[in-house]
C-alpha atoms as a PDB file:
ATOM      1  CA  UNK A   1       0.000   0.000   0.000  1.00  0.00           C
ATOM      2  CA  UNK A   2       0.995   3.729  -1.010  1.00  0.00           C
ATOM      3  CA  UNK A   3      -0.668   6.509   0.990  1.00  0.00           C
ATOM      4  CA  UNK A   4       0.535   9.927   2.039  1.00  0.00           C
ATOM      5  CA  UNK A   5      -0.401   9.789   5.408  1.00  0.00           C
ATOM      6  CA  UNK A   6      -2.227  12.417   6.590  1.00  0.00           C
ATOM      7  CA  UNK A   7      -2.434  11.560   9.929  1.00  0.00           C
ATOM      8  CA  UNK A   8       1.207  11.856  10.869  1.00  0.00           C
ATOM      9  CA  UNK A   9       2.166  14.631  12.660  1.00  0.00           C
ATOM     10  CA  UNK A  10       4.595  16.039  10.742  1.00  0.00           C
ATOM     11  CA  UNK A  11       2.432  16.085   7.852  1.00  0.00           C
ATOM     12  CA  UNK A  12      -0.652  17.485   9.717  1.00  0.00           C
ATOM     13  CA  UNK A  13       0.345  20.981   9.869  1.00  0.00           C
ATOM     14  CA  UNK A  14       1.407  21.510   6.347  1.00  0.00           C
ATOM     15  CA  UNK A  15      -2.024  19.747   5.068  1.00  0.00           C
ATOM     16  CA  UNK A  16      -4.313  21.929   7.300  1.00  0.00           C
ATOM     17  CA  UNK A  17      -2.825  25.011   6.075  1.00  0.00           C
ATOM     18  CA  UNK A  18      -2.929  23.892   2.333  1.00  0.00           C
ATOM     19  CA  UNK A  19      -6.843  23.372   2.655  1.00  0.00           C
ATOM     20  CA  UNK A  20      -6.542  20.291   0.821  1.00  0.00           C
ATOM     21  CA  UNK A  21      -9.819  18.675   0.657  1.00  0.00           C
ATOM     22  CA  UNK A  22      -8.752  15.385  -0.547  1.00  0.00           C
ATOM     23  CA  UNK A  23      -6.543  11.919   0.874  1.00  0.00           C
ATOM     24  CA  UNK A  24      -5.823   9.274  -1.591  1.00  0.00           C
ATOM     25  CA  UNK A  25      -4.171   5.477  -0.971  1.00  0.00           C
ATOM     26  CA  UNK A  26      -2.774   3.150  -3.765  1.00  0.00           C
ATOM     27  CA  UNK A  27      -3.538  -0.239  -2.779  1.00  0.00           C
ATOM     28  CA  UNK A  28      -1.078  -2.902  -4.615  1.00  0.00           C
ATOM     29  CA  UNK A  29      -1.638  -6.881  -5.116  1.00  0.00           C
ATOM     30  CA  UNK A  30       1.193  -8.801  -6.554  1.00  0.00           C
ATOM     31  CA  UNK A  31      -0.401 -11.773  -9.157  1.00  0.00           C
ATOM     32  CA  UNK A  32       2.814 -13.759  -9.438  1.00  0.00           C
ATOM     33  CA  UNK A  33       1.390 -16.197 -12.232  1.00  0.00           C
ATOM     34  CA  UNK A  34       0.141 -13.259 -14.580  1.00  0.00           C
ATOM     35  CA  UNK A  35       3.662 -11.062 -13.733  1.00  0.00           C
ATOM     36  CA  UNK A  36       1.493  -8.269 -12.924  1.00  0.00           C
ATOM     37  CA  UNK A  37       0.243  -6.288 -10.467  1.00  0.00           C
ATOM     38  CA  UNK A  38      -3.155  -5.141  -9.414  1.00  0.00           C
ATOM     39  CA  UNK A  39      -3.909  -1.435  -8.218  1.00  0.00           C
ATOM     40  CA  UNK A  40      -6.275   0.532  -6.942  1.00  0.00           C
ATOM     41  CA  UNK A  41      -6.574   4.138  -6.427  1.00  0.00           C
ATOM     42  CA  UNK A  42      -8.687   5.520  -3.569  1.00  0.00           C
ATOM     43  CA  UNK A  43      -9.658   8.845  -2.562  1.00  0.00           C
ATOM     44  CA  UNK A  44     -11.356  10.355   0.856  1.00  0.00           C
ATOM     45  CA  UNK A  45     -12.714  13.781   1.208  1.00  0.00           C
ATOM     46  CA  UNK A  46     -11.390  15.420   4.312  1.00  0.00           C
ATOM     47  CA  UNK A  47     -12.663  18.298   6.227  1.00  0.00           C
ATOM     48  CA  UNK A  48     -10.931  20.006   9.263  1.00  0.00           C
ATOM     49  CA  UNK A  49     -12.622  19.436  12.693  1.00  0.00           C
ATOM     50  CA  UNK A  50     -11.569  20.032  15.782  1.00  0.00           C
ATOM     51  CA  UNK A  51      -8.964  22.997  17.765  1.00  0.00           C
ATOM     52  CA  UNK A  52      -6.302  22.639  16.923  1.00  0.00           C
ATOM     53  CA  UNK A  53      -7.670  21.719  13.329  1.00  0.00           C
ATOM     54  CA  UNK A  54      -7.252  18.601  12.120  1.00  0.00           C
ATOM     55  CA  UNK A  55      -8.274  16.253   8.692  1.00  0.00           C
ATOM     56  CA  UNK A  56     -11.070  14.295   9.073  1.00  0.00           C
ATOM     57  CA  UNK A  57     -12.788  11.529   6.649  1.00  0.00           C
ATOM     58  CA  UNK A  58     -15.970  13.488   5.472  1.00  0.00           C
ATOM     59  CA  UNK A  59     -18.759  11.949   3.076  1.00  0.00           C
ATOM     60  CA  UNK A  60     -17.110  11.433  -0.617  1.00  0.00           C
ATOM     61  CA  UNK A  61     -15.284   8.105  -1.415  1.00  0.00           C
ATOM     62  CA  UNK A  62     -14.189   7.630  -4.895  1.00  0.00           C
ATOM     63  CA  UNK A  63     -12.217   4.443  -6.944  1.00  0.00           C
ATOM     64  CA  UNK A  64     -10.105   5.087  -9.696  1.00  0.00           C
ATOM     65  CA  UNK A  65      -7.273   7.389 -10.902  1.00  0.00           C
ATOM     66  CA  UNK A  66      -7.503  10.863  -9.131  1.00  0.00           C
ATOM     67  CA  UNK A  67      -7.549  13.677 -12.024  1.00  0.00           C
ATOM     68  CA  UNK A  68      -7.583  16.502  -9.336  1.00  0.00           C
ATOM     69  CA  UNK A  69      -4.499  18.618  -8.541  1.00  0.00           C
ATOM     70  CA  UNK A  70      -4.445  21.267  -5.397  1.00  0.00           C
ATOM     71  CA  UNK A  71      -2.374  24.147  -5.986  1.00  0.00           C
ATOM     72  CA  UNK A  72      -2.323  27.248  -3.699  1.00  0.00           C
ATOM     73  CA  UNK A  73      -0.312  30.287  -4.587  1.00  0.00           C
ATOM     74  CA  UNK A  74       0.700  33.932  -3.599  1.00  0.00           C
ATOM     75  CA  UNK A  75       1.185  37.137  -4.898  1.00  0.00           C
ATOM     76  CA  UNK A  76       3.762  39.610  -3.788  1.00  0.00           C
ATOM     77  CA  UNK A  77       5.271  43.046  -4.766  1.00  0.00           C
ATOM     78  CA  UNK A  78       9.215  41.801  -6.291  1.00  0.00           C
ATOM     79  CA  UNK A  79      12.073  44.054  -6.145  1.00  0.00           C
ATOM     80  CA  UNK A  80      10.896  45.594  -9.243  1.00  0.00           C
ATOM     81  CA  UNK A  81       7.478  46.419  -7.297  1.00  0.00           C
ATOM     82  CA  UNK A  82       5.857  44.228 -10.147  1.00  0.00           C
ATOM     83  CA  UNK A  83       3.629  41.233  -8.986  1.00  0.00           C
ATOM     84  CA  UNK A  84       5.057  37.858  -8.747  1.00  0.00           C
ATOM     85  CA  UNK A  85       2.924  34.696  -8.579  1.00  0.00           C
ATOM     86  CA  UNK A  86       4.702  31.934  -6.856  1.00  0.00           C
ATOM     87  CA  UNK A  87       3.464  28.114  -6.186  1.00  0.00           C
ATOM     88  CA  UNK A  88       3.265  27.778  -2.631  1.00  0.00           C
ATOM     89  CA  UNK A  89       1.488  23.835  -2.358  1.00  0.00           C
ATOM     90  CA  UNK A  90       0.854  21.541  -5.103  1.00  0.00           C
ATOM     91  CA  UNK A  91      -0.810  18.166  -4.399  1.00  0.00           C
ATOM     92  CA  UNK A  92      -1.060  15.517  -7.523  1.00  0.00           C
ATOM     93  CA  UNK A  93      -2.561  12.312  -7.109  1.00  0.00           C
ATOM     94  CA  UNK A  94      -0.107  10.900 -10.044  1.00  0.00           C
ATOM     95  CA  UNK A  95       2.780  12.052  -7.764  1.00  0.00           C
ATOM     96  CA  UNK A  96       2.010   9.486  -5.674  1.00  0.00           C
ATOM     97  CA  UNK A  97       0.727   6.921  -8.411  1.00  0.00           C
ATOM     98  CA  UNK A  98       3.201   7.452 -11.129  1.00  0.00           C
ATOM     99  CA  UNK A  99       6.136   6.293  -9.326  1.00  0.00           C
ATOM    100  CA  UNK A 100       4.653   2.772  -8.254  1.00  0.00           C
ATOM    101  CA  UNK A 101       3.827   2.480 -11.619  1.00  0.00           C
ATOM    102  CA  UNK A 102       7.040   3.465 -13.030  1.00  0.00           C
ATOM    103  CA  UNK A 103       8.813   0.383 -10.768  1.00  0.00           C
ATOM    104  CA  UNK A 104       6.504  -2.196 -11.870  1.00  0.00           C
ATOM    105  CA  UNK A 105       6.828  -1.536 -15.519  1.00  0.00           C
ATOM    106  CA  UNK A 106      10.170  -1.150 -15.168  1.00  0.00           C
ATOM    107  CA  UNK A 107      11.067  -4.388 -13.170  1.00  0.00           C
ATOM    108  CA  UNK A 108       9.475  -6.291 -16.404  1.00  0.00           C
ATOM    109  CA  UNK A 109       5.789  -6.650 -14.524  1.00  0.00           C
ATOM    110  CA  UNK A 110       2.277  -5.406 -15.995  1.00  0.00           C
ATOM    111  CA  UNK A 111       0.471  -2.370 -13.594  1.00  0.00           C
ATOM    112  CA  UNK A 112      -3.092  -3.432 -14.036  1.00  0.00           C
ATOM    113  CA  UNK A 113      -5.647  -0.225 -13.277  1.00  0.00           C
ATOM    114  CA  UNK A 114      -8.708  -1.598 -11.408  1.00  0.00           C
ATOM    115  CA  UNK A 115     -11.732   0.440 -10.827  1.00  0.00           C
ATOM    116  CA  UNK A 116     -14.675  -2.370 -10.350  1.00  0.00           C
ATOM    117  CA  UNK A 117     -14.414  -5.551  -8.839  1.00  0.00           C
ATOM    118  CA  UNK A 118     -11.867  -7.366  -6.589  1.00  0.00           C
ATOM    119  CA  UNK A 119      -8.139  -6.089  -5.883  1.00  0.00           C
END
């Protein structure tokens, strides 16, 4: 299993003050006889609840490949007093996805997408 955990402490902070309103896990099944392996791509909405604010599992569960990507940015005055535009978060589902993938194609297997049915 892949998942950025958003539990952990030291990732709590940073995904509070990103307001990112989704988790996702990669859940992995090696089929030795076919050479491949199985996936499947989960995703949670999350709220904040509580003081100090934490992420909590809300309604929405979804299966599949997560298309979304959280970006948060700001805008300041540069030396040149011009506005500047910089990327202060980004969150990407395939960031998480694309390198399990990458390892299992390369290592000879097959990464097999599944969206209905068993893992």
């Amino acid at each position: 299993m892949a998942e950025w955990r958003t539990e952990e402490p030291a990732w709590q902070n940073l995904f509070v003050q990103s307001q990112l309103i989704r988790a996702v896990r990669v859940r992995m099944r090696l089929v030795p006889d076919e050479h491949e392996v199985r996936a499947l791509e989960e995703q949670w909405e999350v709220s904040r609840v509580g003081d100090p604010p934490r992420l909590a599992i809300s309604g929405e569960y979804t299966r599949g490949p997560d298309r979304l990507v959280s970006r948060q940015w700001t805008t300041e005055r540069g030396n040149g007093g011009r506005l500047e535009v910089t990327e202060t978060f980004r969150f990407d589902g395939a960031e998480l996805r694309d390198p399990l993938r990458n390892a299992v194609l390369e290592a000879g297997w097959v990464w097999r997408g599944v969206i209905f049915g068993r893992l």
